[in-house]
C-alpha atoms as a PDB file:
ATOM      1  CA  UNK A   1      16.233 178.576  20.935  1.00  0.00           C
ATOM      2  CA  UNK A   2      17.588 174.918  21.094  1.00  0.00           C
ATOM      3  CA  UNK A   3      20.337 173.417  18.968  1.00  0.00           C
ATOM      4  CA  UNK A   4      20.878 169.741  18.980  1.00  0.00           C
ATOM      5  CA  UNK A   5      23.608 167.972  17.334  1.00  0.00           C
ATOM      6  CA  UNK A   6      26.290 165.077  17.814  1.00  0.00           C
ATOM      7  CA  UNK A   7      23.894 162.388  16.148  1.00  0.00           C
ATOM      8  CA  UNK A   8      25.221 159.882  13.360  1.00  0.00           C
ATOM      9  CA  UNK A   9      25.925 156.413  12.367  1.00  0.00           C
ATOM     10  CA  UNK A  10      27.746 153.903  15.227  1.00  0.00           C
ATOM     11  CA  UNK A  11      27.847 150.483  15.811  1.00  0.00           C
ATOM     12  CA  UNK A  12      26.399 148.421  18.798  1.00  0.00           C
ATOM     13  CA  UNK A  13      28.825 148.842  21.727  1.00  0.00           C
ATOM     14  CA  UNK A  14      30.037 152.440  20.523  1.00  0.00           C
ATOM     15  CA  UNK A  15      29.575 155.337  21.973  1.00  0.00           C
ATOM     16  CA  UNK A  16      28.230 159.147  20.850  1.00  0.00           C
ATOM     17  CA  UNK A  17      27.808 162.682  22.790  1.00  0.00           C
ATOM     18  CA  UNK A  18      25.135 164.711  21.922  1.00  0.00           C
ATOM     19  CA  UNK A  19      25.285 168.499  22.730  1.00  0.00           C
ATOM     20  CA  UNK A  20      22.197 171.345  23.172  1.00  0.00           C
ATOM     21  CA  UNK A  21      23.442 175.104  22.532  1.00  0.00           C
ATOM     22  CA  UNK A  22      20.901 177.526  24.021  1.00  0.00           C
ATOM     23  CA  UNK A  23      20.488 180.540  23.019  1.00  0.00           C
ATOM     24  CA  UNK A  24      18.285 183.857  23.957  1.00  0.00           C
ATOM     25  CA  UNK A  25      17.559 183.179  27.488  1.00  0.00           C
ATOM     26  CA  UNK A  26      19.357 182.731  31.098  1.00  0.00           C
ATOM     27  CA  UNK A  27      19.869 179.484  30.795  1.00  0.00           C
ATOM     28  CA  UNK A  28      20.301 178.390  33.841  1.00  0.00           C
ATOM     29  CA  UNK A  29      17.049 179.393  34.525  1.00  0.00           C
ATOM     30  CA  UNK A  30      15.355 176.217  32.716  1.00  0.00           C
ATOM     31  CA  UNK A  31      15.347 172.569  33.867  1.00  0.00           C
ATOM     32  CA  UNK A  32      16.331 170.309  30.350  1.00  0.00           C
ATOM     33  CA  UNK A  33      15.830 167.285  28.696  1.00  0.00           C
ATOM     34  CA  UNK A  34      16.199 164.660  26.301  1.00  0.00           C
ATOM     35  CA  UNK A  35      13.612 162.857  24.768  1.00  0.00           C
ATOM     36  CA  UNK A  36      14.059 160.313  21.700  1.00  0.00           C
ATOM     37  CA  UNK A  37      11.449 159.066  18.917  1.00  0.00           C
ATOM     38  CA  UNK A  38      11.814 156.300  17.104  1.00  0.00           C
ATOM     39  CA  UNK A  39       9.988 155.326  13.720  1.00  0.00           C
ATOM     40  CA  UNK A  40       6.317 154.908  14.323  1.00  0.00           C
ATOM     41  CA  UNK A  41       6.377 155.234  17.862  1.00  0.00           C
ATOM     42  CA  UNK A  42       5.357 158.128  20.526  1.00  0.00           C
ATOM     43  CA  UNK A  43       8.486 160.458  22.096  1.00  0.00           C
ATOM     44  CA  UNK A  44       9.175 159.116  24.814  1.00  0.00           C
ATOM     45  CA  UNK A  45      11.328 160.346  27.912  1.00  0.00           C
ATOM     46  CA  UNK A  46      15.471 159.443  27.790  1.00  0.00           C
ATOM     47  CA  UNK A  47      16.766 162.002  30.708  1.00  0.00           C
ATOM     48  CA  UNK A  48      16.416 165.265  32.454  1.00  0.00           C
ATOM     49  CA  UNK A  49      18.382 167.376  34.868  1.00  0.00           C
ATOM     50  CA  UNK A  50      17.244 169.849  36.770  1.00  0.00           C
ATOM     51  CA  UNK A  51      18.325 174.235  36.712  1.00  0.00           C
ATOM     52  CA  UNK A  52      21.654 173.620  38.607  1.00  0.00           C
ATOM     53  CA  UNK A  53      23.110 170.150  37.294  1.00  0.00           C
ATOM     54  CA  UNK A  54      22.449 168.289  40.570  1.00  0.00           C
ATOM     55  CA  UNK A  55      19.981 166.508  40.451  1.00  0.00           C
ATOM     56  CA  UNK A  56      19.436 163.813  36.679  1.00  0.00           C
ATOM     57  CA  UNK A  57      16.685 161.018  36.340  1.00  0.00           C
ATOM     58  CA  UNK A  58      16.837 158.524  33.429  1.00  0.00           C
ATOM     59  CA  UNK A  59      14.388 155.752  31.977  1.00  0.00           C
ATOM     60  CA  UNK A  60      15.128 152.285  32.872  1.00  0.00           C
ATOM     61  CA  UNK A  61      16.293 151.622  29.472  1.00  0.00           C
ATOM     62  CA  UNK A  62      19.717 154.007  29.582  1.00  0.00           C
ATOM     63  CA  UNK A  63      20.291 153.791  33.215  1.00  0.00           C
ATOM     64  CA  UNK A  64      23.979 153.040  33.839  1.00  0.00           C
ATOM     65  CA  UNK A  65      24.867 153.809  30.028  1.00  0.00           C
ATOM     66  CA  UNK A  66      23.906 157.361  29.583  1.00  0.00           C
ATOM     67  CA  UNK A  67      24.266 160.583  31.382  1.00  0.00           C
ATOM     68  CA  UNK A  68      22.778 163.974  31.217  1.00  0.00           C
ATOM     69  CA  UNK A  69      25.190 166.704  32.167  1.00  0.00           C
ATOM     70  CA  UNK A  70      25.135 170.719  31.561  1.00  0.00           C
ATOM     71  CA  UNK A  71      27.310 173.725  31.555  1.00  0.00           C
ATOM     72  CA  UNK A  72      25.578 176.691  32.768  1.00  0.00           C
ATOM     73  CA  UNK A  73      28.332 178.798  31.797  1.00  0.00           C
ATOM     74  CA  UNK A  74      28.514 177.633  28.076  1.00  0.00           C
ATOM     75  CA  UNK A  75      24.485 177.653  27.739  1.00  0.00           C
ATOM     76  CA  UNK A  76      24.705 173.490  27.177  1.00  0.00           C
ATOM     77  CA  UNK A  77      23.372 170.175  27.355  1.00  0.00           C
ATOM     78  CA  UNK A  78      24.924 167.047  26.861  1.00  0.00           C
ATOM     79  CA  UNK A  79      24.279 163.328  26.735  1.00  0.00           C
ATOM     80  CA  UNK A  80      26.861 160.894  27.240  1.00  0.00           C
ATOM     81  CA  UNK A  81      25.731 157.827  25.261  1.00  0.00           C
ATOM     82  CA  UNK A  82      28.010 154.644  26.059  1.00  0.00           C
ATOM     83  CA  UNK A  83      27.290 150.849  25.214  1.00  0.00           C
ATOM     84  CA  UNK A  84      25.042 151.842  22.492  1.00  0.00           C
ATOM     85  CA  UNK A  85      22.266 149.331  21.074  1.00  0.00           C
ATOM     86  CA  UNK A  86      19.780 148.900  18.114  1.00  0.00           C
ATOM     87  CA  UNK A  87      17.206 150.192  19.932  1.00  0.00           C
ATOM     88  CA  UNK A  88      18.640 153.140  20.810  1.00  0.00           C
ATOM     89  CA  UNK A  89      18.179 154.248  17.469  1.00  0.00           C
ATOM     90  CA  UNK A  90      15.988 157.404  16.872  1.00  0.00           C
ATOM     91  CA  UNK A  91      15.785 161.436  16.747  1.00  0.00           C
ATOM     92  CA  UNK A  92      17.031 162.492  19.913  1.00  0.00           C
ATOM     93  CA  UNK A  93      15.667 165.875  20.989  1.00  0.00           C
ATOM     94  CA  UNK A  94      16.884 168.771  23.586  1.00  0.00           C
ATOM     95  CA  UNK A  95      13.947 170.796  25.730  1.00  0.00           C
ATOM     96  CA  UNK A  96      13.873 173.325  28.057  1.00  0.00           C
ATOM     97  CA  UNK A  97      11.260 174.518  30.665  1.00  0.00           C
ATOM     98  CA  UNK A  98      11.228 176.812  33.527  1.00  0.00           C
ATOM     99  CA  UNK A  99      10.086 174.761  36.502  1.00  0.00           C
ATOM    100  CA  UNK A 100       6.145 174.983  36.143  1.00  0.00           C
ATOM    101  CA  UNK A 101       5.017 172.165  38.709  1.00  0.00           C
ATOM    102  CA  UNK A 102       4.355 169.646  35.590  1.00  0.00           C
ATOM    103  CA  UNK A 103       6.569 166.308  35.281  1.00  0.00           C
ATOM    104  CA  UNK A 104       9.801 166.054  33.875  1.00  0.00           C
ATOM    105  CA  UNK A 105       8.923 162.623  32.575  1.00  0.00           C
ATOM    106  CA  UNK A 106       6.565 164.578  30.481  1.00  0.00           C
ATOM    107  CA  UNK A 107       7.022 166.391  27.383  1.00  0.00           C
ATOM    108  CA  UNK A 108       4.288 168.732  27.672  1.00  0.00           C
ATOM    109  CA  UNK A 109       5.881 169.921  30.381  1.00  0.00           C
ATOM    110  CA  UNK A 110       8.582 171.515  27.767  1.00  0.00           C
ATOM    111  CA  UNK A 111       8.055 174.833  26.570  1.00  0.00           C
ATOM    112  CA  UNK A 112      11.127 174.686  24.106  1.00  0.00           C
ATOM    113  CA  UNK A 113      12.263 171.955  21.304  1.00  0.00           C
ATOM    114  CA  UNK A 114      15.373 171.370  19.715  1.00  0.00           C
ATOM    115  CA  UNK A 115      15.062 170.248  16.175  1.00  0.00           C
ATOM    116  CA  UNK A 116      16.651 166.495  16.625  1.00  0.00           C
ATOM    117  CA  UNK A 117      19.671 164.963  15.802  1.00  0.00           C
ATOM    118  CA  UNK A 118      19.303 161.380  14.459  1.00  0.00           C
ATOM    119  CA  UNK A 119      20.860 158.605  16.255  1.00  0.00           C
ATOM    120  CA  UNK A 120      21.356 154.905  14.384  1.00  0.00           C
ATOM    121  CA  UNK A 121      22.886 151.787  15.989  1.00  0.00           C
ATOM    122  CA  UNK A 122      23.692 149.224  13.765  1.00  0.00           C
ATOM    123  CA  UNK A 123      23.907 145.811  14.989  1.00  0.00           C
END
């Protein structure tokens, strides 16, 4: 089970942290992501990092303004969000897979959903 939260209500240039508790598994058995949907538009891929915390990959969009970090030992995720924009705005979500061959980039590739957290950037 995935719980997202840290969402809310910033201004262009702010900043928020988003956090993922997991719960009922070994959690450092499951490579995680985020993912973000905004209003009439498909989810599409933010960041993911794989079972140990080494290795992240971003989209092009957040590169250099976001980062995707874990604690194995506290069973969470987290996103860093810094120099926030307008069109960042939109229901982030956690997920979890165990490595299964399918791409990260992917969100079929996700066995396990948070329920979102809504992120809005005013200008």
């Amino acid at each position: 089970q995935l719980q997202a939260s840290g969402g809310g209500l910033v201004q262009a240039g702010g900043s928020l942290r988003l956090s993922c508790a997991a719960s009922g598994g070994t959690f450092s058995d499951y490579g995680m992501g985020w993912f973000r949907q905004a209003p009439g538009k498909e989810r599409e891929f933010v960041a993911a990092i794989t079972l140990s915390g080494r290795r992240t990959s971003y989209t092009d969009s957040v590169k250099a303004r976001f980062t995707i970090s874990r604690d194995n030992g506290k069973n969470t995720m987290y996103l860093q969000m810094n120099s926030l924009k307008p069109e960042d705005t939109a229901v982030y979500f956690c997920s979890a897979s165990r490595p299964n061959g399918g791409s990260w980039y992917n969100p079929v590739t996700y066995t396990y959903w948070g329920q979102g957290t809504l992120v809005t950037v005013s200008s």
